[in-house]
Protein backbone atom coordinates (compact mmCIF):
# COMPACT_ATOMS: atom_id res chain seq x y z
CA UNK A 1 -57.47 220.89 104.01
CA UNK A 2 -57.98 217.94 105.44
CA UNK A 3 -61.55 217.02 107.18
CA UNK A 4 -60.07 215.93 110.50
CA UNK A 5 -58.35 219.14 110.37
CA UNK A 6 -61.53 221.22 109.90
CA UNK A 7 -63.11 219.28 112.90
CA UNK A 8 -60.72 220.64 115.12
CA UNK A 9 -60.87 224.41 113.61
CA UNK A 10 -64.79 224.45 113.81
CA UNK A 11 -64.43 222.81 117.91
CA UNK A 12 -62.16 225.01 118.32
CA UNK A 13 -63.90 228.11 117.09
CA UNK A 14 -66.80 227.22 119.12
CA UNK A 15 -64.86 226.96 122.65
CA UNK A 16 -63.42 230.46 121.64
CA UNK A 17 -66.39 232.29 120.78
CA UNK A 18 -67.52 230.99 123.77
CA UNK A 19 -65.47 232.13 126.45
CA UNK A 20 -67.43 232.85 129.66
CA UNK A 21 -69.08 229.20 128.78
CA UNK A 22 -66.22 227.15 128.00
CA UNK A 23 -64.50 228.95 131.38
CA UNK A 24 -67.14 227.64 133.44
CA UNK A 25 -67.86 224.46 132.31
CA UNK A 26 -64.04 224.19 133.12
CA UNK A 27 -64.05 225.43 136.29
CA UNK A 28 -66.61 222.60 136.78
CA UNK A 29 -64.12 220.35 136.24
CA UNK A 30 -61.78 222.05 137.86
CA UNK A 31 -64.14 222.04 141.13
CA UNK A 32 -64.56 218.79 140.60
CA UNK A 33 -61.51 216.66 140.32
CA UNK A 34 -59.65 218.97 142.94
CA UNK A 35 -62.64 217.70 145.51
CA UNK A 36 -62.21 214.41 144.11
CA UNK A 37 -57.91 214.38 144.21
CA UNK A 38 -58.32 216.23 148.27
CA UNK A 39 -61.36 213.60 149.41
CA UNK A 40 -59.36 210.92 147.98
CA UNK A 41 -55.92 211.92 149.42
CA UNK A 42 -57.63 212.40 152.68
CA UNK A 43 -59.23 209.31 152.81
CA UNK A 44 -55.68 207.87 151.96
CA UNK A 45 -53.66 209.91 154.76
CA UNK A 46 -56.18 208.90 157.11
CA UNK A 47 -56.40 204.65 156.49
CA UNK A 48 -52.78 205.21 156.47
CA UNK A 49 -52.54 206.73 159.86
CA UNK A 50 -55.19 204.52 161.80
CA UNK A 51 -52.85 201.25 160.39
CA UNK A 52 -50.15 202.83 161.44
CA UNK A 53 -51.48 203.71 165.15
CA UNK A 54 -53.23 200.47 165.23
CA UNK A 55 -50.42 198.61 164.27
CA UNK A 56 -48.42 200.44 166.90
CA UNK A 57 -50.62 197.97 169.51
CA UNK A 58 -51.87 195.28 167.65
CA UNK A 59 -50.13 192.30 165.98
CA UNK A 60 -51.20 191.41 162.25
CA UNK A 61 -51.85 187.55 163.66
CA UNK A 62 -52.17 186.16 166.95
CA UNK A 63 -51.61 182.68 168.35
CA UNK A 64 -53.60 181.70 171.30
CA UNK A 65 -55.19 178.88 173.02
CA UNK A 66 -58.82 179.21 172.95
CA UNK A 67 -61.31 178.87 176.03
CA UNK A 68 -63.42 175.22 176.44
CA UNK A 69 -66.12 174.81 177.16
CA UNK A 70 -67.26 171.93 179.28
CA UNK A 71 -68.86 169.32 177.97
CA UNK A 72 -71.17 166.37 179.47
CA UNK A 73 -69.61 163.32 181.93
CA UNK A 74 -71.20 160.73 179.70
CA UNK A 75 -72.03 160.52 175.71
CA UNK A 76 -75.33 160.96 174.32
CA UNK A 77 -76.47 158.12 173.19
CA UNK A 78 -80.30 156.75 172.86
CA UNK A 79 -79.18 153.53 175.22
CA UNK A 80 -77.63 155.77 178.29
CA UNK A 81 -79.50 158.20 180.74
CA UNK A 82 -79.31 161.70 180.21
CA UNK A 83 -76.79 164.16 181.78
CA UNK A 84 -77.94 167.41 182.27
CA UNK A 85 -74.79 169.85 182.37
CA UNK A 86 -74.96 173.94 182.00
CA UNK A 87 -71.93 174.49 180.37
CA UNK A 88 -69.41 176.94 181.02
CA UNK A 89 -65.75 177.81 179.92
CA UNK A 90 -63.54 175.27 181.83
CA UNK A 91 -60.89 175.82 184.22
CA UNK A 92 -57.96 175.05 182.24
CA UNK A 93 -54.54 177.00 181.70
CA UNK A 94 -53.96 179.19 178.28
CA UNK A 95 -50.54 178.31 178.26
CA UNK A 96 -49.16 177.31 175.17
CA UNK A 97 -47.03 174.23 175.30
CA UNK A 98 -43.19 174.61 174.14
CA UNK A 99 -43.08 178.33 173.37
CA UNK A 100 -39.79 178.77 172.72
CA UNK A 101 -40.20 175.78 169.71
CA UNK A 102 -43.32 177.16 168.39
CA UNK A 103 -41.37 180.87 168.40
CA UNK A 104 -38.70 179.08 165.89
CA UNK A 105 -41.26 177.30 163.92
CA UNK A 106 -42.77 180.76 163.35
CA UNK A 107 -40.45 182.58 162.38
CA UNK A 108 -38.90 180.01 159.72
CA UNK A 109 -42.01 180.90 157.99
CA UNK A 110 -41.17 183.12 154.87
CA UNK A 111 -43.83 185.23 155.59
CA UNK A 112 -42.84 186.34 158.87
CA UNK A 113 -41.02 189.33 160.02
CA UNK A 114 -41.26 189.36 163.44
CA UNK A 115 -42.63 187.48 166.64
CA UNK A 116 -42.83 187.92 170.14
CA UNK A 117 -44.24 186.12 173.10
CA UNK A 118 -46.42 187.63 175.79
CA UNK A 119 -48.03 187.39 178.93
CA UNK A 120 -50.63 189.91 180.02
CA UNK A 121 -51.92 190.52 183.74
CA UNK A 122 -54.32 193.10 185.26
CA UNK A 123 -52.39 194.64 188.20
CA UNK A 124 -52.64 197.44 190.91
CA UNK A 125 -49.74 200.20 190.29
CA UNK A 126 -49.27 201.95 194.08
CA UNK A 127 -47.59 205.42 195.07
CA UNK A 128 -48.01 206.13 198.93
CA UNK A 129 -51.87 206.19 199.23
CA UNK A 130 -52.32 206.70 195.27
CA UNK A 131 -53.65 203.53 193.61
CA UNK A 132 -54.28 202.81 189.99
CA UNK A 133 -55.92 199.48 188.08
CA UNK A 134 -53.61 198.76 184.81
CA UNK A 135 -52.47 195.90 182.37
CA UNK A 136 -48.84 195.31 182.69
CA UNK A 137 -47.36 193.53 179.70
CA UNK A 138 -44.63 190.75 179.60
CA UNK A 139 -42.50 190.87 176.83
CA UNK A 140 -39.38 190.34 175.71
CA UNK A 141 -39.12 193.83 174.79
CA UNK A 142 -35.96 193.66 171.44
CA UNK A 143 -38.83 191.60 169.78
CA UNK A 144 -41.85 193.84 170.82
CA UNK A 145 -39.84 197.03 169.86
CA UNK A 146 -38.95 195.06 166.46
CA UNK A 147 -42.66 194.28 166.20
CA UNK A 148 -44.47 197.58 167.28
CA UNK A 149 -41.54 200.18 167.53
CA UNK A 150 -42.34 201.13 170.73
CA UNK A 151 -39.09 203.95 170.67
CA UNK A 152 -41.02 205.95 168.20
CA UNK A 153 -43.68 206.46 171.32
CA UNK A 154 -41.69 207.09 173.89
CA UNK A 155 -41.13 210.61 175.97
CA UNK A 156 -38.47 209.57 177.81
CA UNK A 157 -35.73 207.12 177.65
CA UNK A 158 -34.59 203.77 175.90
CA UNK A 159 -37.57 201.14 175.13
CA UNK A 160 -34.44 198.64 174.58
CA UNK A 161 -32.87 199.71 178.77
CA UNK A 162 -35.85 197.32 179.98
CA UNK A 163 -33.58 194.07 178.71
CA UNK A 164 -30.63 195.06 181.07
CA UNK A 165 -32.98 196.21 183.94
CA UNK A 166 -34.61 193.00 185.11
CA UNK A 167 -37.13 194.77 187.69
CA UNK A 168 -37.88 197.65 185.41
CA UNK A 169 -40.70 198.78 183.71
CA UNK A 170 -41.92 201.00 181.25
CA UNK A 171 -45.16 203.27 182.13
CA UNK A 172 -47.50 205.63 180.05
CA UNK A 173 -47.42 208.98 180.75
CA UNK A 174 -50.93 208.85 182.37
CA UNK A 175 -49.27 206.48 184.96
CA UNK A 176 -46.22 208.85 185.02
CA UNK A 177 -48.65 212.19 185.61
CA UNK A 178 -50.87 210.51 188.07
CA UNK A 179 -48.12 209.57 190.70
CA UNK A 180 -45.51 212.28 189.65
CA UNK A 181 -42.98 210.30 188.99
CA UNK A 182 -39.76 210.18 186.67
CA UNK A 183 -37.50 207.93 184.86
CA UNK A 184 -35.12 206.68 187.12
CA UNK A 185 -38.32 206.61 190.01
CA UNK A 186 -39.56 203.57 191.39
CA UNK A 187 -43.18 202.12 191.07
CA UNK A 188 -45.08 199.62 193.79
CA UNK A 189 -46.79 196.90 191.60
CA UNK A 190 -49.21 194.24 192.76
CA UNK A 191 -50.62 191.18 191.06
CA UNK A 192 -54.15 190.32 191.79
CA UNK A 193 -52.32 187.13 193.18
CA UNK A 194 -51.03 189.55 196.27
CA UNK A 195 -47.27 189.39 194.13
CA UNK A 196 -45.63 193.17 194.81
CA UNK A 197 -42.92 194.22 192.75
CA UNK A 198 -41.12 197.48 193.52
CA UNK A 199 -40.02 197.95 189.68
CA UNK A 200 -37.13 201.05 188.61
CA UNK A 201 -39.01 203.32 185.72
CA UNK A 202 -36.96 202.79 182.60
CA UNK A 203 -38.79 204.67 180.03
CA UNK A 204 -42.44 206.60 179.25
CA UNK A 205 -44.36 206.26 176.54
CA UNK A 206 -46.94 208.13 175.37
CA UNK A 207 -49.72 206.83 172.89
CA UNK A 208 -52.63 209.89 172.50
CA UNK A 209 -55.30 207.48 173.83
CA UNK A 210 -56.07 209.11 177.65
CA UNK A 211 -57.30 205.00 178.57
CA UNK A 212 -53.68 203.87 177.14
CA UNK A 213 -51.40 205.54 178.43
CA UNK A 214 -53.48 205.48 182.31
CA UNK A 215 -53.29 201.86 182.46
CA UNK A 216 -50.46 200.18 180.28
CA UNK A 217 -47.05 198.91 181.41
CA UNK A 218 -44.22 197.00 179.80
CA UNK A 219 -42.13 194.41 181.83
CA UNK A 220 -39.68 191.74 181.71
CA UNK A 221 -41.56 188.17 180.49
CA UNK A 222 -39.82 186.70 183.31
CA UNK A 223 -41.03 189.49 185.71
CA UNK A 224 -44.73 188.63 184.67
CA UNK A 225 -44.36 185.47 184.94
CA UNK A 226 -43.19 185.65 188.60
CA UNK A 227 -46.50 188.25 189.52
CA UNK A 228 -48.82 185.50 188.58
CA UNK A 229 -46.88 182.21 189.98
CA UNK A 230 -46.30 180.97 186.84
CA UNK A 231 -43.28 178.97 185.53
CA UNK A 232 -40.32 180.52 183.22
CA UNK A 233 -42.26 178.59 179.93
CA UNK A 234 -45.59 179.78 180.45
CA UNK A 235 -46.27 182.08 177.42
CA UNK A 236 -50.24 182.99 176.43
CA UNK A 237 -49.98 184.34 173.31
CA UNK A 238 -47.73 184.82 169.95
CA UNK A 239 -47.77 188.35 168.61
CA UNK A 240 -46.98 187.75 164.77
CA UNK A 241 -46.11 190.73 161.86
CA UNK A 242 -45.83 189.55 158.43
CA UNK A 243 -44.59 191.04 155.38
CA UNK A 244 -48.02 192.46 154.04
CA UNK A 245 -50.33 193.23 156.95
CA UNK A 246 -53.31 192.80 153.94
CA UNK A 247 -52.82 188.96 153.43
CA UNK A 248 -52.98 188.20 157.41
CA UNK A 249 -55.93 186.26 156.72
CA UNK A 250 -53.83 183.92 154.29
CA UNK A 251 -52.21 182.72 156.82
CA UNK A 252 -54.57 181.67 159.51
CA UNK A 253 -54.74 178.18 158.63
CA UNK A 254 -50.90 178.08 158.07
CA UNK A 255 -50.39 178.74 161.18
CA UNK A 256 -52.97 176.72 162.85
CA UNK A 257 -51.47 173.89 161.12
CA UNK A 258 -47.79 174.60 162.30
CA UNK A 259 -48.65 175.17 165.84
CA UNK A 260 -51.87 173.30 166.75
CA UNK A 261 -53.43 176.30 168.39
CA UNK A 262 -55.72 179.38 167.00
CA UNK A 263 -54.99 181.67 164.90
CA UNK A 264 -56.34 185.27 164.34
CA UNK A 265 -56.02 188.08 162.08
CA UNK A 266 -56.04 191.56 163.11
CA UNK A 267 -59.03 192.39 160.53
CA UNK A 268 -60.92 189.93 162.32
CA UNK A 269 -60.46 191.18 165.45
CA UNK A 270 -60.83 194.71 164.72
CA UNK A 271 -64.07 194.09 162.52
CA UNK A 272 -66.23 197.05 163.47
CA UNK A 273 -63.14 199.52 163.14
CA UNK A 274 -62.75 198.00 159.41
CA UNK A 275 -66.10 198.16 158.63
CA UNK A 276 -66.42 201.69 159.89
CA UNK A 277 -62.87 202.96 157.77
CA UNK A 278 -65.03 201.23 155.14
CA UNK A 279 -68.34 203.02 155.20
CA UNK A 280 -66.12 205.89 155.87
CA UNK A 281 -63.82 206.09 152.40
CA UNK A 282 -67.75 205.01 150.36
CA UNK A 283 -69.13 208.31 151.66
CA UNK A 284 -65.97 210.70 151.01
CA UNK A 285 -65.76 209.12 147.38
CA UNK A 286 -69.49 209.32 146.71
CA UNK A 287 -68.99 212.70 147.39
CA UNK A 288 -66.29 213.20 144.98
CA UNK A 289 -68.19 211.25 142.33
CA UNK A 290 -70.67 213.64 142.48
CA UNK A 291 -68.77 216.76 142.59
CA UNK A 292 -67.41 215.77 139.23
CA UNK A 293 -71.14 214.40 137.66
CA UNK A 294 -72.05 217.82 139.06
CA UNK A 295 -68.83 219.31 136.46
CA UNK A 296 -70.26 216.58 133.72
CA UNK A 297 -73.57 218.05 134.04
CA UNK A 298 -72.46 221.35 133.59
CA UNK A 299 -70.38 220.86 130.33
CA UNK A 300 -73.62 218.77 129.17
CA UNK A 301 -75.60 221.32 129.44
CA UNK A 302 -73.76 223.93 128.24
CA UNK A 303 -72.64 221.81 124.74
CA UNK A 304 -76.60 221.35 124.82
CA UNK A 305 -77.04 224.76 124.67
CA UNK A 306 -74.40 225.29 121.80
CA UNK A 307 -76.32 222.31 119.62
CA UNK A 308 -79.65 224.55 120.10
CA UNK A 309 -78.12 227.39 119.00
CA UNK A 310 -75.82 226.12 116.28
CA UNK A 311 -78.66 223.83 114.55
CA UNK A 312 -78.81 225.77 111.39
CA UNK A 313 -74.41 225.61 110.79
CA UNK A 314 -74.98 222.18 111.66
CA UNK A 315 -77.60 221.70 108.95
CA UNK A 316 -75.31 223.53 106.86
CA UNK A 317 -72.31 221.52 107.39
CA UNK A 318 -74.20 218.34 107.09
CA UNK A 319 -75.80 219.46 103.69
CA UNK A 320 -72.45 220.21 102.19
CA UNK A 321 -70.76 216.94 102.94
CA UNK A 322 -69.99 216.10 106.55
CA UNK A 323 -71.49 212.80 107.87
CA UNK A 324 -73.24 212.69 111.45
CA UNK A 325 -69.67 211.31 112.65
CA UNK A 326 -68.11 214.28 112.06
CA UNK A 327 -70.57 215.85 113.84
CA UNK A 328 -69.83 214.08 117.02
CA UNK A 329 -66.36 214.31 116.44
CA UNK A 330 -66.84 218.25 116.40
CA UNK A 331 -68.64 218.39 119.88
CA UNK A 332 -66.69 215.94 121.75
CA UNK A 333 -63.81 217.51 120.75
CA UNK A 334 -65.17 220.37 122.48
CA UNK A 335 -65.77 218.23 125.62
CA UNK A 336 -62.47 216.99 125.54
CA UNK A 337 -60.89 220.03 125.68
CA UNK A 338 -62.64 221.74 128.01
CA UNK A 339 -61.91 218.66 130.01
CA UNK A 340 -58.31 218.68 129.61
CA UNK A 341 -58.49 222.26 130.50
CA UNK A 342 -60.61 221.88 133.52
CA UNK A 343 -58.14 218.79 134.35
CA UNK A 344 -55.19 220.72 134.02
CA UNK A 345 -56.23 223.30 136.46
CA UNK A 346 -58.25 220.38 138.49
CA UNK A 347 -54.60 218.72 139.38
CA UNK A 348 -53.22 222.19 140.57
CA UNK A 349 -55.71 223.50 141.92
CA UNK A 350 -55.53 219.75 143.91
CA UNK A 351 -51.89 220.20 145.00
CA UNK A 352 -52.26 223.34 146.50
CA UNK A 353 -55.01 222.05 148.39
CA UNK A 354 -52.82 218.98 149.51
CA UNK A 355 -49.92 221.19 149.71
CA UNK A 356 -52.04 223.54 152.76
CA UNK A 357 -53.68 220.69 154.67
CA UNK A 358 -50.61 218.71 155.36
CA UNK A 359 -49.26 221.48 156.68
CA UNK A 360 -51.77 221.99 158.92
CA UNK A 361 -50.53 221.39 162.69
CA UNK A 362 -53.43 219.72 164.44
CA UNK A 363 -51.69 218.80 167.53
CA UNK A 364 -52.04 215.57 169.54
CA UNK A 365 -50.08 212.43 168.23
CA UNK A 366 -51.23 213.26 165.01
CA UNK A 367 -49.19 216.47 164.75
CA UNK A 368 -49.79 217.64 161.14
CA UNK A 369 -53.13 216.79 159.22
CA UNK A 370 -52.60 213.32 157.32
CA UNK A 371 -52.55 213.87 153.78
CA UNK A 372 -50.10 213.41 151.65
CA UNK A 373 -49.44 213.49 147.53
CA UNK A 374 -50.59 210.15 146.24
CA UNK A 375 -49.73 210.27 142.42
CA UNK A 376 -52.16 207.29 141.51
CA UNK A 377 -54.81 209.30 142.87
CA UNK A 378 -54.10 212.65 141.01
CA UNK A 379 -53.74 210.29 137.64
CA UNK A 380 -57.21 208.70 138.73
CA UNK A 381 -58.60 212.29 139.24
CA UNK A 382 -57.29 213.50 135.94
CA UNK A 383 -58.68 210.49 133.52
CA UNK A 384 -62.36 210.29 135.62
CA UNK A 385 -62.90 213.64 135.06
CA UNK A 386 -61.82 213.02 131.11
CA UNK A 387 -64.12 210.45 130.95
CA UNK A 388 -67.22 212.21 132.64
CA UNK A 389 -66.99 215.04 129.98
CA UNK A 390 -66.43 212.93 127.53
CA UNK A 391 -69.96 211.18 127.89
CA UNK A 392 -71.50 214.58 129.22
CA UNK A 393 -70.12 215.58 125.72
CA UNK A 394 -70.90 212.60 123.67
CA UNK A 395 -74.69 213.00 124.52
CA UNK A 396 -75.35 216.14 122.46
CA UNK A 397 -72.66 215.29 119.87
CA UNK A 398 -75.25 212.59 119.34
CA UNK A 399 -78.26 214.27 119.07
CA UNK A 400 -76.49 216.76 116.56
CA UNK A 401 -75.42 214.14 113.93
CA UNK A 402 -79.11 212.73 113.89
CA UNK A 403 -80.23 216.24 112.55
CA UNK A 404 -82.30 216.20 109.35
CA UNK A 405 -80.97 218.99 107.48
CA UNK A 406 -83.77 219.09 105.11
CA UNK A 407 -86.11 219.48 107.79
CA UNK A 408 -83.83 222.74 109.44
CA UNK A 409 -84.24 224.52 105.99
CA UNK A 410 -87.91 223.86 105.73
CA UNK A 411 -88.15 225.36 108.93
């Protein structure tokens, strides 16, 4: 018989005639890379969902024209007399200059998806005596649907109806509640430049956030440009999507280059949100971690154990010809397959947890609890948890090949 073979016999005869042992030291594992696979999907789900709802607002660049500050009459120079100035942001317009050219130029760009121009102002919405402040949004709304899929938010009607309705608008369903009003009902609208617009409701949306759905409106560019006196080219910003929302950053200076104004990304602009998804995923996988170094432990200690009590057959089988490798092989055999074992049951006991929370209804926009099967993580889950009883294993393997037989049978 071969000696690799007898390894695996004598490993194997230890995990059997240790039952209860070898079944908790599994369950360990089991405990542990379940946690880890559910913590992990969650954390996952959730990224995935506050993209997806952030997205549903927020461009992945934005062109803009930044505020100026003033600066002094004269230059400073040693020779001239000094200006004193207190300087504040000038007075000077945020349009951007050719819009519809720097629209093209944009979206030649292979990166691009989608663009859409738009010109936000704050505005009064009226209903007899009712009065509400808001933000009313001019877009061309095909592009801003193609950008943010505003249909997927809406309660009632067509997003797209707004292009074929010139004084329509589209209201969130805080607007809608407050004034009791319907699709198909008109709405009083004032600029803060005095403009009023009686505008037909074309559609409701609805977005979950209470402070949303209150104030926002979508009209016709050429509407908003009217409420604030402005002329049919006067665009403030460029809402821009790209192909990978990750590599916004990329193309900042691309941009900046093309159309000779700023450019931001949407991580940069929603910095504390990233840093707090951030801080968020380190906790929930610390946690894992140490559910399963809490498994490791437990397979360590219990392989410990089986050294202790074993010292004399391992004096034995050292004395009649197997080396200190063989040795470890035996014990981290063991580890391996209780391991495997706790793995196994680790990645089912994982789906049905996965398979139960995302069913889940938790109401809201959110509807059903965000988790889905993510089969990188499960494979992740499975060879961490190999690994951590390997080395939980590998530590008394050690410590039983560096026995000195001769010294057991003097004892």
């Amino acid at each position: 018989m071969k000696i690799k073979s007898v390894n695996t016999d004598i490993a194997l005869t230890h995990i059997l005639s240790q039952k209860k042992q070898t079944l908790v030291a599994a369950l360990g594992v089991t405990i542990g890379i379940s946690i880890f696979i559910f913590l992990n999907s969650l954390v996952q789900g959730f990224s995935r969902y506050s993209d997806e709802s952030l997205f549903k607002s927020v461009p992945h660049l934005r062109v803009y024209k930044e505020d100026e500050m003033s600066t002094p009459l004269l230059p400073d120079t040693s020779n001239s007399t000094p200006v004193l100035i207190n300087p504040k942001i000038s007075n000077l317009s945020k349009n951007l200059i050719n819009p519809k050219q720097l629209l093209e130029i944009i979206k030649d760009q292979s990166y691009v998806v989608a663009a859409s121009p738009k010109v936000s102002l704050s505005v009064f919405y009226k209903s007899g005596n009712s009065q509400i402040n808001g933000v009313a949004n001019g877009v061309m709304i095909a592009e801003e649907n193609a950008m943010f899929n505003l249909q997927s938010s809406m309660v009632e009607g067509n997003v797209l109806d707004l292009q074929f309705t010139t004084e329509g608008i589209i209201i969130g369903v805080g607007i809608a509640d407050q004034f009791n009003i319907l699709s198909g009902d008109f709405l009083t609208v004032v600029s803060v430049d005095g403009i009023i617009k009686n505008l037909k409701v074309i559609g409701i949306f609805e977005t979950g956030s209470a402070t949303v759905d209150k104030t926002k409106s979508y009209i016709n560019l050429n509407v908003a440009q009217q409420m604030i006196q402005e002329s049919p080219s006067y665009v403030t910003d460029i809402y821009v999507n790209t192909r990978d929302p990750d590599m916004a950053p990329a193309y900042v200076d691309d941009l900046e280059s093309i159309t000779h104004y700023q450019a931001e990304d949407w991580q940069t602009a929603n910095a504390a949100a990233q840093a707090g998804g951030a801080m968020r995923n380190i906790i929930l996988l610390s946690i894992s971690v140490a559910v399963l170094l809490v498994g490791g432990f437990g397979i360590y200690n219990i392989l410990n154990m089986t050294v202790s009590q074993k010292i004399n057959e391992i004096a034995i089988l050292k004395a009649t010809g197997f080396r200190g490798k063989d040795v470890i092989k035996i014990f981290l055999q063991q580890a391996i397959i209780i391991g495997t074992l706790g793995g196994i049951m680790g990645l089912i006991l994982g789906a049905i947890i996965v398979t139960i929370m995302k069913n889940v209804y938790v109401g809201g926009n959110i509807k059903y609890f965000p988790i889905q099967f993510e089969p990188d993580i499960f494979l992740y889950g499975f060879l961490f948890g190999l690994a951590v009883t390997a080395v939980a294993g590998y530590i008394p393997a050690k410590n039983a090949a560096n026995i000195d037989p001769v010294q057991i049978f003097r004892k």
